[in-house]
C-alpha atoms as a PDB file:
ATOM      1  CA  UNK A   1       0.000   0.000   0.000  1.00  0.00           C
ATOM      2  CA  UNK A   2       1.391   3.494  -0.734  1.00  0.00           C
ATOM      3  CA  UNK A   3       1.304   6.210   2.192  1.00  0.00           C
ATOM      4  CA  UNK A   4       1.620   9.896   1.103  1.00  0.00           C
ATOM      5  CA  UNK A   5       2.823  12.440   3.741  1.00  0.00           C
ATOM      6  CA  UNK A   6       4.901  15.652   3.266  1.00  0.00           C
ATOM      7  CA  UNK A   7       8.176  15.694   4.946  1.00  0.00           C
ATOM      8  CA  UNK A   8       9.691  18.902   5.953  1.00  0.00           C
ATOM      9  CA  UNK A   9      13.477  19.661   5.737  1.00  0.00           C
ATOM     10  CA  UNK A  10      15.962  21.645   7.878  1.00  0.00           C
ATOM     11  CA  UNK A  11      16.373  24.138   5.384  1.00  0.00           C
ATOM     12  CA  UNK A  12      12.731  25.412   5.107  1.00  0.00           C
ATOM     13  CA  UNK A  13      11.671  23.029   2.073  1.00  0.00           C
ATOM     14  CA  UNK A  14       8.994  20.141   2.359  1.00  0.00           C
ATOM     15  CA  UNK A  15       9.020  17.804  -0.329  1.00  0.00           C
ATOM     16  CA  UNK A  16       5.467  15.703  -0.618  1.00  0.00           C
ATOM     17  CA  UNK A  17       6.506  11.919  -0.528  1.00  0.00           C
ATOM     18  CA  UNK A  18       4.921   8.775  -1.421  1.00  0.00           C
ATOM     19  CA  UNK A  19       6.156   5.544   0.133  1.00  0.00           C
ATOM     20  CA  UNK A  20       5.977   1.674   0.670  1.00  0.00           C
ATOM     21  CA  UNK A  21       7.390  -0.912   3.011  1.00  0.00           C
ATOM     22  CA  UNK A  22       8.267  -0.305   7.066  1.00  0.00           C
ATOM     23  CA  UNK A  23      10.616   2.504   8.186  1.00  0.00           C
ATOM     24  CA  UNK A  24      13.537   0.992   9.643  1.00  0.00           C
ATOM     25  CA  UNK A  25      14.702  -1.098   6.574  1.00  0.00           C
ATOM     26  CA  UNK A  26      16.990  -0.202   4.049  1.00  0.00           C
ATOM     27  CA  UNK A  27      16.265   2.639   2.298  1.00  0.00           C
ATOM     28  CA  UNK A  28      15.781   2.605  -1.669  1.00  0.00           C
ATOM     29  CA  UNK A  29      14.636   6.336  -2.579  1.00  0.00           C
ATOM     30  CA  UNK A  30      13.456   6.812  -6.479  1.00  0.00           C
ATOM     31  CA  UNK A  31      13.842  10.509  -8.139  1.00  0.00           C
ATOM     32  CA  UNK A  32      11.534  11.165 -11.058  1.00  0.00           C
ATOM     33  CA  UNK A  33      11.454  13.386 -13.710  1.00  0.00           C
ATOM     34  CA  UNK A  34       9.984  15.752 -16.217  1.00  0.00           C
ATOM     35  CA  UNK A  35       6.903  16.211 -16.710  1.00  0.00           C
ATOM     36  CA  UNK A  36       6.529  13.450 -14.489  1.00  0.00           C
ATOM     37  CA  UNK A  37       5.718  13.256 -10.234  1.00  0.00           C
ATOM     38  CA  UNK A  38       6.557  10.673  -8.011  1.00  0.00           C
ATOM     39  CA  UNK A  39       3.483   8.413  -8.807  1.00  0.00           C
ATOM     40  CA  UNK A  40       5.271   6.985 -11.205  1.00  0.00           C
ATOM     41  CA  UNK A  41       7.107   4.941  -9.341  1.00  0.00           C
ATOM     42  CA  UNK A  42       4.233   2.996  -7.573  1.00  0.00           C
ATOM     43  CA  UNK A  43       4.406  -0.435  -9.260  1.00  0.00           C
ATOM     44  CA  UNK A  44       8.095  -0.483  -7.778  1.00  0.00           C
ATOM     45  CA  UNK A  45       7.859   1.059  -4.900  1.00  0.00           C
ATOM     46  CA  UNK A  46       5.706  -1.846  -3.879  1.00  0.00           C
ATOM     47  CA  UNK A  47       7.334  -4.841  -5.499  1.00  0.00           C
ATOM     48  CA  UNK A  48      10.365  -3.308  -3.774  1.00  0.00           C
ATOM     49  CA  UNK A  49       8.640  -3.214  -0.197  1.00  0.00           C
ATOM     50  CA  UNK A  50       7.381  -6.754  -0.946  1.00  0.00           C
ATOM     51  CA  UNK A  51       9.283  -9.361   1.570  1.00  0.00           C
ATOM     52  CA  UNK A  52      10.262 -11.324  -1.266  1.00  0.00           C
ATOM     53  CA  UNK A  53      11.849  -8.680  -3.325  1.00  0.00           C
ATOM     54  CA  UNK A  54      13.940  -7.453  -0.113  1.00  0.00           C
ATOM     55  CA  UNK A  55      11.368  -5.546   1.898  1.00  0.00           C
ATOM     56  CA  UNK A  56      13.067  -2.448   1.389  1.00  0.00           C
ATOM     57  CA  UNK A  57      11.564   0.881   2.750  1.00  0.00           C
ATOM     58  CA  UNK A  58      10.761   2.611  -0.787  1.00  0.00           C
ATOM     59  CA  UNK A  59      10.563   6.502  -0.771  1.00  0.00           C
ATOM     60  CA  UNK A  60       9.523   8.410  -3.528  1.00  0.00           C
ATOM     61  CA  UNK A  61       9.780  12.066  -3.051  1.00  0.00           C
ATOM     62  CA  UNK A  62       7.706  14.855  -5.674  1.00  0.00           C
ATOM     63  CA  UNK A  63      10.829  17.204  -6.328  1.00  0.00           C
ATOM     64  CA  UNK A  64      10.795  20.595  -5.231  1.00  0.00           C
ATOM     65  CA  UNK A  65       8.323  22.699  -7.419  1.00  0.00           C
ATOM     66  CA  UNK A  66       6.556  19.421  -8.348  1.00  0.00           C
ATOM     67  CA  UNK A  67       2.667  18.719  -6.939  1.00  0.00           C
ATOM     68  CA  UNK A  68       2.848  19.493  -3.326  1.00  0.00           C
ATOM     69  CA  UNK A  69       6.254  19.761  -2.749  1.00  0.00           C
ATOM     70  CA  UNK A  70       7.900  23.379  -2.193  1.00  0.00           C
ATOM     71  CA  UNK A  71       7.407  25.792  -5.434  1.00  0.00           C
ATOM     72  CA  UNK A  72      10.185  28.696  -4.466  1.00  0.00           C
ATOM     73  CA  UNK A  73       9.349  31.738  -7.193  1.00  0.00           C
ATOM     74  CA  UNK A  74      12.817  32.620  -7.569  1.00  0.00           C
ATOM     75  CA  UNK A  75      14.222  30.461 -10.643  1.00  0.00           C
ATOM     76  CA  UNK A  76      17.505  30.584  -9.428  1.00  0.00           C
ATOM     77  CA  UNK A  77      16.653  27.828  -6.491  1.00  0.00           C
ATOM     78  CA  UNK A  78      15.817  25.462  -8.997  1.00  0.00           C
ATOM     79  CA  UNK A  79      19.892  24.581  -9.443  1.00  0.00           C
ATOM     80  CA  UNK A  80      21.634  21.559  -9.039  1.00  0.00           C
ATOM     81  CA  UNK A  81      23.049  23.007  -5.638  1.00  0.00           C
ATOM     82  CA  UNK A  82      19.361  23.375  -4.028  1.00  0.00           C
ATOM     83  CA  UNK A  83      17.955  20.119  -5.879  1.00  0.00           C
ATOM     84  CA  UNK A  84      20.904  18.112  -4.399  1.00  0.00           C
ATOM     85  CA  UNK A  85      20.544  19.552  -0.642  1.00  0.00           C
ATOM     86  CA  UNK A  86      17.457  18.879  -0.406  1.00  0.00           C
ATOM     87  CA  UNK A  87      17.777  14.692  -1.909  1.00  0.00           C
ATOM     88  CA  UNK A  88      20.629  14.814   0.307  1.00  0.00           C
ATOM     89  CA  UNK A  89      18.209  15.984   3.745  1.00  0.00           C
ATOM     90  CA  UNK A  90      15.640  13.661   2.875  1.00  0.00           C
ATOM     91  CA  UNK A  91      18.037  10.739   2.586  1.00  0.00           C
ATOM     92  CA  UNK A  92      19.316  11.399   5.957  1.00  0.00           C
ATOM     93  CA  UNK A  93      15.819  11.428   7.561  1.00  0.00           C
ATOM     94  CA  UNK A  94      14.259   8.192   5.162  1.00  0.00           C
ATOM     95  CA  UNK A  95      17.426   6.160   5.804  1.00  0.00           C
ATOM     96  CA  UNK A  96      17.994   7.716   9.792  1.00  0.00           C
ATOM     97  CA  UNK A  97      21.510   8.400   9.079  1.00  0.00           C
ATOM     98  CA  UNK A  98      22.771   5.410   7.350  1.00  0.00           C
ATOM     99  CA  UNK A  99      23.350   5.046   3.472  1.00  0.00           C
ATOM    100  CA  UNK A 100      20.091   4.217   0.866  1.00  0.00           C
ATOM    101  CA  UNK A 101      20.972   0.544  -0.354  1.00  0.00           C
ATOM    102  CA  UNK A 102      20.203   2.433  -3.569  1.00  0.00           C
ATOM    103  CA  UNK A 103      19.080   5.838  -5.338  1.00  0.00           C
ATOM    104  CA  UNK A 104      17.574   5.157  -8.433  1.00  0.00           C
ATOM    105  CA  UNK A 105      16.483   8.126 -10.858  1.00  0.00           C
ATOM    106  CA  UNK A 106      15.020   9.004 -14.234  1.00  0.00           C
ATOM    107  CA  UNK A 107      15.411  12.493 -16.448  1.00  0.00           C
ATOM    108  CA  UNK A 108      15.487  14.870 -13.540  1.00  0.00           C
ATOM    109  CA  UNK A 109      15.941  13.086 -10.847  1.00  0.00           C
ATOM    110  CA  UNK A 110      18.993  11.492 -12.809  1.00  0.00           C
ATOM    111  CA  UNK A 111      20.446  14.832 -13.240  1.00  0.00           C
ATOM    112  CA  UNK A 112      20.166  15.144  -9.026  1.00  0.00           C
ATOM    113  CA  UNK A 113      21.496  11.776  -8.797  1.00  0.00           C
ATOM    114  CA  UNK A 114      24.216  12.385 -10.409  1.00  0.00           C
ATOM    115  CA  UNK A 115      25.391  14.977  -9.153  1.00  0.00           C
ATOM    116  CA  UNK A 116      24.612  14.058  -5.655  1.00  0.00           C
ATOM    117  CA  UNK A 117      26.777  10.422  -6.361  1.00  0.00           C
ATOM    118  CA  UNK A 118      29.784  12.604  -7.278  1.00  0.00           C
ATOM    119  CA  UNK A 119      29.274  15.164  -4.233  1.00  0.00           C
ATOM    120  CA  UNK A 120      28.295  12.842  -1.853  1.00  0.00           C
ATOM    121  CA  UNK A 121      28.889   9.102  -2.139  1.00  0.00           C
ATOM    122  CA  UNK A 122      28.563   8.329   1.189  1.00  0.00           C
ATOM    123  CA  UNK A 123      24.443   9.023   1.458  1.00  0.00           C
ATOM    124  CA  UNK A 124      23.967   5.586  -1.016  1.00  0.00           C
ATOM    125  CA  UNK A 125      25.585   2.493  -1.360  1.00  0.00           C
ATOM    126  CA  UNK A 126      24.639   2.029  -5.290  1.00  0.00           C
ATOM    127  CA  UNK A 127      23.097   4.387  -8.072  1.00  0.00           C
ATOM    128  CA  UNK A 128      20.820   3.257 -10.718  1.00  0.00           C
ATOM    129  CA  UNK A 129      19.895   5.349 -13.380  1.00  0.00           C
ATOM    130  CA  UNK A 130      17.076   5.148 -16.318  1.00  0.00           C
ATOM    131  CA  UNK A 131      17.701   7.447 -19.250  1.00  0.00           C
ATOM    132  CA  UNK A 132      18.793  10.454 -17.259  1.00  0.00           C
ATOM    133  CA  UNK A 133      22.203  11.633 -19.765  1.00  0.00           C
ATOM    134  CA  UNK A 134      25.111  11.850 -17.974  1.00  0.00           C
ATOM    135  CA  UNK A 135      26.750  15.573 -17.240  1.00  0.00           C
ATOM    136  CA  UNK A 136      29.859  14.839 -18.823  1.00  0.00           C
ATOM    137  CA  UNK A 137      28.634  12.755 -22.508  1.00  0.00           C
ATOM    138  CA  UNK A 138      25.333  15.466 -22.254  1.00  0.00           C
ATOM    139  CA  UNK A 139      27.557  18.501 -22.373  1.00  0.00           C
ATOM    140  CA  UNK A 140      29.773  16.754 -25.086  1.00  0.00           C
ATOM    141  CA  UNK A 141      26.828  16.030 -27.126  1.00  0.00           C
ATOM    142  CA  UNK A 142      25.305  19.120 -26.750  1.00  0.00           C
ATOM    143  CA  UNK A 143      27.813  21.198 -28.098  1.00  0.00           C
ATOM    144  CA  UNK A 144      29.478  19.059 -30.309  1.00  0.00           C
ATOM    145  CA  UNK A 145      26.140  16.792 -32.178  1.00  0.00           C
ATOM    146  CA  UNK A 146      23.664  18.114 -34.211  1.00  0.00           C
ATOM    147  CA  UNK A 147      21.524  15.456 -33.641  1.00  0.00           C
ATOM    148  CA  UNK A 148      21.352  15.966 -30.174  1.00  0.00           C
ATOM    149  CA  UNK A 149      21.108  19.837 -30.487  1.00  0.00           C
ATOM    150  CA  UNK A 150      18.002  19.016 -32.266  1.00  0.00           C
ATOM    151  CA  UNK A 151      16.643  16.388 -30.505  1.00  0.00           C
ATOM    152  CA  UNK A 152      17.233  18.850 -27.064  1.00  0.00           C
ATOM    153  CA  UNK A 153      15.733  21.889 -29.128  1.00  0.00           C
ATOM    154  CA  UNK A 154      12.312  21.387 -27.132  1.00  0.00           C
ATOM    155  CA  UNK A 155      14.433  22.855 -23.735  1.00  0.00           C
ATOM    156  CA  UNK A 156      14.497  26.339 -25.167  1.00  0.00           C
ATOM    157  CA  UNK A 157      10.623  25.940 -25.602  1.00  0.00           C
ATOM    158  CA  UNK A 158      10.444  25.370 -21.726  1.00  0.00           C
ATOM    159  CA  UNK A 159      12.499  28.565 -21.406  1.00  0.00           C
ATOM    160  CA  UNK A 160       9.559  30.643 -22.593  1.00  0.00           C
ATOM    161  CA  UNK A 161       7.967  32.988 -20.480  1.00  0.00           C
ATOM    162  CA  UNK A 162       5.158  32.079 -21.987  1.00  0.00           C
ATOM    163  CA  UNK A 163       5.711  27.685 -21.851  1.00  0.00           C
ATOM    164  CA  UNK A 164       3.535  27.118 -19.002  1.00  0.00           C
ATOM    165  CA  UNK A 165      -0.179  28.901 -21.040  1.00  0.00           C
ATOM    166  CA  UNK A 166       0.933  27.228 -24.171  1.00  0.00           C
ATOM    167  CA  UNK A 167       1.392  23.692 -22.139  1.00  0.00           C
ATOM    168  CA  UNK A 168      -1.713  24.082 -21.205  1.00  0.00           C
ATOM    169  CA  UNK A 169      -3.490  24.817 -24.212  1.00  0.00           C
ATOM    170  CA  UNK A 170      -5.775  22.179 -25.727  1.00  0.00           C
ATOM    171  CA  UNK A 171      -5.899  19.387 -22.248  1.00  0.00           C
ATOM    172  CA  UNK A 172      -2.445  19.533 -22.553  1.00  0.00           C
ATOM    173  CA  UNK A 173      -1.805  18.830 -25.997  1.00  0.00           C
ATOM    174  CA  UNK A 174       1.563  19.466 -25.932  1.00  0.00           C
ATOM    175  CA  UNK A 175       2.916  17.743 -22.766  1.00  0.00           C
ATOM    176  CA  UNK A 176       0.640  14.409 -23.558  1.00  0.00           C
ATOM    177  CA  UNK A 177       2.207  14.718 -27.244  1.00  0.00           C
ATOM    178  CA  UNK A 178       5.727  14.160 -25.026  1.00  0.00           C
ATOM    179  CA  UNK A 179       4.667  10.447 -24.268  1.00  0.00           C
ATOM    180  CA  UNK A 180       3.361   9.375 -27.493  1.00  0.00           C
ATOM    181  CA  UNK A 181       5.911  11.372 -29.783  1.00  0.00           C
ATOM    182  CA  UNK A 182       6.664   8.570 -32.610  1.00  0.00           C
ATOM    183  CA  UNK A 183       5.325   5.790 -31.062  1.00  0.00           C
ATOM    184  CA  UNK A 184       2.352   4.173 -29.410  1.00  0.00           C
ATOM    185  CA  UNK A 185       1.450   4.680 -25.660  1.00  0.00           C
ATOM    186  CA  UNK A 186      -0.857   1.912 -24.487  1.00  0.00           C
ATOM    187  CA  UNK A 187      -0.156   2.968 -20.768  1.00  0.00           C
ATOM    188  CA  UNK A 188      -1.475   5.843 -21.326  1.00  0.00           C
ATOM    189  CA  UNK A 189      -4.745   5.419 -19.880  1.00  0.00           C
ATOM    190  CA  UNK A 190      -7.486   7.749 -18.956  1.00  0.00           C
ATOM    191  CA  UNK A 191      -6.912   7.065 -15.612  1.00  0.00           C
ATOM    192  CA  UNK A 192      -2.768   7.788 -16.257  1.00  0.00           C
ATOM    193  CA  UNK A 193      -3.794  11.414 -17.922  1.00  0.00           C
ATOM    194  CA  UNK A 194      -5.691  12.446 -15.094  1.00  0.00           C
ATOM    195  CA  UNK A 195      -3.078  11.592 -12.615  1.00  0.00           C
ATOM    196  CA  UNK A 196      -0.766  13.672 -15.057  1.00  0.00           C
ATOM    197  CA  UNK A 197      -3.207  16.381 -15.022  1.00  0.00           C
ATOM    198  CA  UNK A 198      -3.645  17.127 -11.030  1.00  0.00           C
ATOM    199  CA  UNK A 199       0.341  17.471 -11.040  1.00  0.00           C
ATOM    200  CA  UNK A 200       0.180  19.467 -14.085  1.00  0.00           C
ATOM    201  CA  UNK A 201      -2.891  21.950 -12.830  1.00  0.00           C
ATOM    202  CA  UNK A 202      -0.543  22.309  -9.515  1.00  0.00           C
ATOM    203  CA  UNK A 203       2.658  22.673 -10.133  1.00  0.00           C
ATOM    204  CA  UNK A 204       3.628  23.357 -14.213  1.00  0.00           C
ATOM    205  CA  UNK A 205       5.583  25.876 -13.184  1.00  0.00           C
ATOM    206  CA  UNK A 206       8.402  24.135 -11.269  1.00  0.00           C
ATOM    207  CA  UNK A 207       8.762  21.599 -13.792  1.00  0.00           C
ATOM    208  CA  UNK A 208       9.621  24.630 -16.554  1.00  0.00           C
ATOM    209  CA  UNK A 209      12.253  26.474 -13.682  1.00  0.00           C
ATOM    210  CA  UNK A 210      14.747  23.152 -14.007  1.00  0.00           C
ATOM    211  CA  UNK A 211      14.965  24.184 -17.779  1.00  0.00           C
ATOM    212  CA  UNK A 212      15.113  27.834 -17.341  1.00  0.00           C
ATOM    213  CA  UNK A 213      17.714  27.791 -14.490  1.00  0.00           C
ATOM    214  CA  UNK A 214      20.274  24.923 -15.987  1.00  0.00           C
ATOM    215  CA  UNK A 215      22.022  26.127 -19.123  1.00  0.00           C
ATOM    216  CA  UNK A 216      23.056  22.853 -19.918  1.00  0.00           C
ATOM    217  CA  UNK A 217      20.636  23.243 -23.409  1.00  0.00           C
ATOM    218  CA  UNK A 218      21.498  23.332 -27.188  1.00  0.00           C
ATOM    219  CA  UNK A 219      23.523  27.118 -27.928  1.00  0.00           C
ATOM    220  CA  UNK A 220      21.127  28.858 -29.859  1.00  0.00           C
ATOM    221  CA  UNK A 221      21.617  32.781 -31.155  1.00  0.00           C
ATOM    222  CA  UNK A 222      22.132  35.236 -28.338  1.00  0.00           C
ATOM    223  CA  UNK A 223      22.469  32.359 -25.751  1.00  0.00           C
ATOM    224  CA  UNK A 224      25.533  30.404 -25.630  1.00  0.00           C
ATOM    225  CA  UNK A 225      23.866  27.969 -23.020  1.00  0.00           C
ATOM    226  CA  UNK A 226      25.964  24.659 -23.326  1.00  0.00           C
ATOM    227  CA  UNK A 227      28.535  26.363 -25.471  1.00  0.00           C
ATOM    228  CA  UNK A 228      30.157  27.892 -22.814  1.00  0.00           C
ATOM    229  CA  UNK A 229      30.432  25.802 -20.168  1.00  0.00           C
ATOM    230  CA  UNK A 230      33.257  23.503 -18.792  1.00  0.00           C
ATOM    231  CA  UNK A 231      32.584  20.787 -16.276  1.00  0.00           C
ATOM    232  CA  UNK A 232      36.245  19.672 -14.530  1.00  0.00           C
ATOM    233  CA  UNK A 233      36.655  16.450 -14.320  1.00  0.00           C
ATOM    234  CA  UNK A 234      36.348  15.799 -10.139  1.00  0.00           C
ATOM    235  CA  UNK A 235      32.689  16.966 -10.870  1.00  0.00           C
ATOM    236  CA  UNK A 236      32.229  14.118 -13.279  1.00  0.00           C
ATOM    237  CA  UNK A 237      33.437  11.333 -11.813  1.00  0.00           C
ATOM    238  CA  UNK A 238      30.995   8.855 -10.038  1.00  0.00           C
ATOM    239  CA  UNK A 239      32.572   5.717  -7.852  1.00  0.00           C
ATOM    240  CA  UNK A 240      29.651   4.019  -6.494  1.00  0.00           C
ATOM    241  CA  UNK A 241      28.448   0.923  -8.282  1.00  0.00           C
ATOM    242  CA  UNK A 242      26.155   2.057 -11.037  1.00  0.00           C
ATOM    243  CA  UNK A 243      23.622   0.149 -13.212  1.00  0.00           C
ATOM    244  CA  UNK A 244      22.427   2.426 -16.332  1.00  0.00           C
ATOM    245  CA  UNK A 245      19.553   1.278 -17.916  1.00  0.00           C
ATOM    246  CA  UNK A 246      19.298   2.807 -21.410  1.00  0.00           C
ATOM    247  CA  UNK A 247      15.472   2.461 -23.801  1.00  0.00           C
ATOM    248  CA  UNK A 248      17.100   2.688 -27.349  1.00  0.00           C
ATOM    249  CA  UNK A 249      14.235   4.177 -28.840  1.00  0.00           C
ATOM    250  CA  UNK A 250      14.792   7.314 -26.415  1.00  0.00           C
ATOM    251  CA  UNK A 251      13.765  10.634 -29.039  1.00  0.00           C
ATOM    252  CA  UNK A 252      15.623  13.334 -26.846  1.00  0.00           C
ATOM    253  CA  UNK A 253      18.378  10.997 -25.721  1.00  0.00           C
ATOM    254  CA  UNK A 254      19.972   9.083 -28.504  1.00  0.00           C
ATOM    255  CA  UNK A 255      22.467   6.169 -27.717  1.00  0.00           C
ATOM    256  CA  UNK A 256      25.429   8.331 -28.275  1.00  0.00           C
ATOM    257  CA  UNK A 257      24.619  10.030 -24.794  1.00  0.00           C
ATOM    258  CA  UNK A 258      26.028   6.507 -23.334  1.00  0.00           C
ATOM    259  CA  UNK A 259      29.501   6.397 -24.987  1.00  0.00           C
ATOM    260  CA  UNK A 260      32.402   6.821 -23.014  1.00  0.00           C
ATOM    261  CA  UNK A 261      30.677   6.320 -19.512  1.00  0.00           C
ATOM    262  CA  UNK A 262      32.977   3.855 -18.443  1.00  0.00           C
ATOM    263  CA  UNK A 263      35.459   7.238 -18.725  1.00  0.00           C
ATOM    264  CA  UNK A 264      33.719   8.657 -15.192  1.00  0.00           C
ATOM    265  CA  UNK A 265      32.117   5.434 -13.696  1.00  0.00           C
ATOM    266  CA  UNK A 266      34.850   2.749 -13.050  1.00  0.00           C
ATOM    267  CA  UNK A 267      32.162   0.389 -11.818  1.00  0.00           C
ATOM    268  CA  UNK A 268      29.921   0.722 -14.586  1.00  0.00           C
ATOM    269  CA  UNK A 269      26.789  -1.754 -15.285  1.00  0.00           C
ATOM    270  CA  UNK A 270      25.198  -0.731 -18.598  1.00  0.00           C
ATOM    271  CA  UNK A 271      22.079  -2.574 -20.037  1.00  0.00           C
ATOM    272  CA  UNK A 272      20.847  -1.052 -23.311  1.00  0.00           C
ATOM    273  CA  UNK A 273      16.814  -2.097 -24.170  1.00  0.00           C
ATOM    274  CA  UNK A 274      15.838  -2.006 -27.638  1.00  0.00           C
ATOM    275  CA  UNK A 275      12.495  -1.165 -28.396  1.00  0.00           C
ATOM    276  CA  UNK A 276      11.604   1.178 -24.984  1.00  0.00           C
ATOM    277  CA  UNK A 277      11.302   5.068 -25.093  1.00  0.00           C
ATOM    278  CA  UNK A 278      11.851   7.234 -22.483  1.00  0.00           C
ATOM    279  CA  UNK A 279       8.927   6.234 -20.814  1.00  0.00           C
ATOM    280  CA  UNK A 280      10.029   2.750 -19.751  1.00  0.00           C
ATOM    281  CA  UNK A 281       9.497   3.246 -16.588  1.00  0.00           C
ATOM    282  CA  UNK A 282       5.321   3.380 -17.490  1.00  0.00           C
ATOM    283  CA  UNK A 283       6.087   0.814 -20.705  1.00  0.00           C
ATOM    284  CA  UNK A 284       8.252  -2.370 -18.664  1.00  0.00           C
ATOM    285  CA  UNK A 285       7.568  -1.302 -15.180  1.00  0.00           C
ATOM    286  CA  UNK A 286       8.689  -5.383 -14.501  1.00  0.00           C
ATOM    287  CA  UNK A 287      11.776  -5.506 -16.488  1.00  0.00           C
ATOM    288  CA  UNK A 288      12.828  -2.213 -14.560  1.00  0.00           C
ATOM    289  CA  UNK A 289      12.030  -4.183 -11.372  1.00  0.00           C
ATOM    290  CA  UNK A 290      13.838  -7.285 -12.204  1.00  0.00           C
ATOM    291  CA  UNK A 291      16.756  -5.377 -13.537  1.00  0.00           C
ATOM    292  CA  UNK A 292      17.091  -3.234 -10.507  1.00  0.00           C
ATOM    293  CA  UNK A 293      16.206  -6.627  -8.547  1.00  0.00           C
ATOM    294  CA  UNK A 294      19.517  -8.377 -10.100  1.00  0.00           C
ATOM    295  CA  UNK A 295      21.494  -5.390  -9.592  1.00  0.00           C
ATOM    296  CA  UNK A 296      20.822  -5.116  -5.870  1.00  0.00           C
ATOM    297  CA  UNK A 297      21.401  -8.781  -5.441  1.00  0.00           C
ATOM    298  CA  UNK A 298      25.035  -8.291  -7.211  1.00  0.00           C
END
């Protein structure tokens, strides 16, 4: 059974949660992404709190700016330095000071992950990530591949001032068009869309400020964005064990994004699935579990 509840954070930010499986076990905490919200992570968070699949306390926090979590106005405390403190609180209240047995994360929450892995290895004992790129091949790509410049072009949409009324327009033409771009969505239910639609009607906003306040986006005239940044290499580097699970069929992430890993993560684990899309997570919700399931176990 999932529980909801909001948890509030030393430094003045509550994230809503939703959770499975009895406090006091080890700790696997999932990150989503956008324009997602932590429901999307129900199917696992209960297999996960399951007895037989490790009866692991499974936390799913809504990021800040997401459904009822925080929604700070200023775009500037959507960074990777505020996203990362607060993952980083939570973990130490959800897993009462020791390590998660695991932080698993897609899009967004991958981009927290990974950064928090590099800054702060000791909070987890493993990372998993599901088609979130990493810093280090994303900035490469981005200012170095057309392909991905294009396929990243819809970021400087989200940049808008005006992203959020347009999003909106038409029952959310544009932001259900996401899912089904080039392929067919059979998850996508009726039931699905109108989960997607409460986070959407709350919190659209939040979702848009990760885009406007990373510039880690395709250059385009009069903004250099991912042209002029350099990432050192100590910011790169990841040491925990790390399973990346990659969907092929990804339209904004193409397979490039996952050459060269092994350069950052020495103890790499990476699965590529043919015939997934970004959306795996809704498409093979039991090959994500079993996956994650064999990775825990190694």
């Amino acid at each position: 059974m999932i529980q909801t509840y909001e948890r509030r954070l030393p430094h003045d930010i509550t994230l809503s949660c939703r959770a499975a499986g009895e406090p006091g076990r080890p700790v696997l905490m999932f990150l989503h992404g956008f324009p997602e919200a932590a429901f999307v992570w129900d199917v696992l968070l209960e297999h996960f709190a399951r007895p037989e699949h490790g009866g692991y306390r499974c936390v799913a926090p809504n990021l800040r700016g997401y459904e009822k979590s925080s929604q700070p106005q200023d775009v500037k405390q959507y960074r990777a330095k505020q996203l990362v403190q607060d993952i980083a609180a939570l973990i130490q209240i959800e897993a009462q000071g020791q390590p998660l047995a695991c932080l698993v994360a897609h899009d967004w929450g991958g981009a927290v992950a990974w950064n928090l892995a590099n800054q702060l290895p000791q909070l987890a004992n493993k990372l998993a990530i599901i088609n979130s790129p990493h810093p280090g091949t994303f900035l490469r790509e981005l200012q170095s591949n057309p392909r991905q410049q294009a396929a990243s072009a819809y970021m400087n949409f989200l940049i808008r001032p005006d992203a959020e009324k347009l999003l909106r327009e038409d029952d959310y033409r544009r932001l259900f068009g996401f899912f089904t771009a080039g392929h067919d969505a059979g998850w996508l239910t009726e039931a699905v869309k109108q989960q997607y639609r409460e986070v959407w009607d709350a919190s659209l906003t939040g979702g848009c400020n990760y885009y406007r306040a990373s510039p880690l986006r395709p250059p385009r005239e009069g903004d250099p964005a991912a042209a002029a940044i350099t990432l050192p290499r100590e910011m790169l580097t990841v040491d925990l064990p790390t399973l990346v699970l990659w969907a092929m069929e990804d339209v904004a992430l193409p397979p490039e994004l996952i050459e060269g890993l092994d350069e950052y993560i020495p103890q790499l684990t990476l699965e590529k699935v043919p015939g997934a899309t970004h959306w795996i997570i809704h498409e093979r919700p039991a090959f994500v579990a079993e996956r994650l399931q064999a990775f825990l176990a190694s």
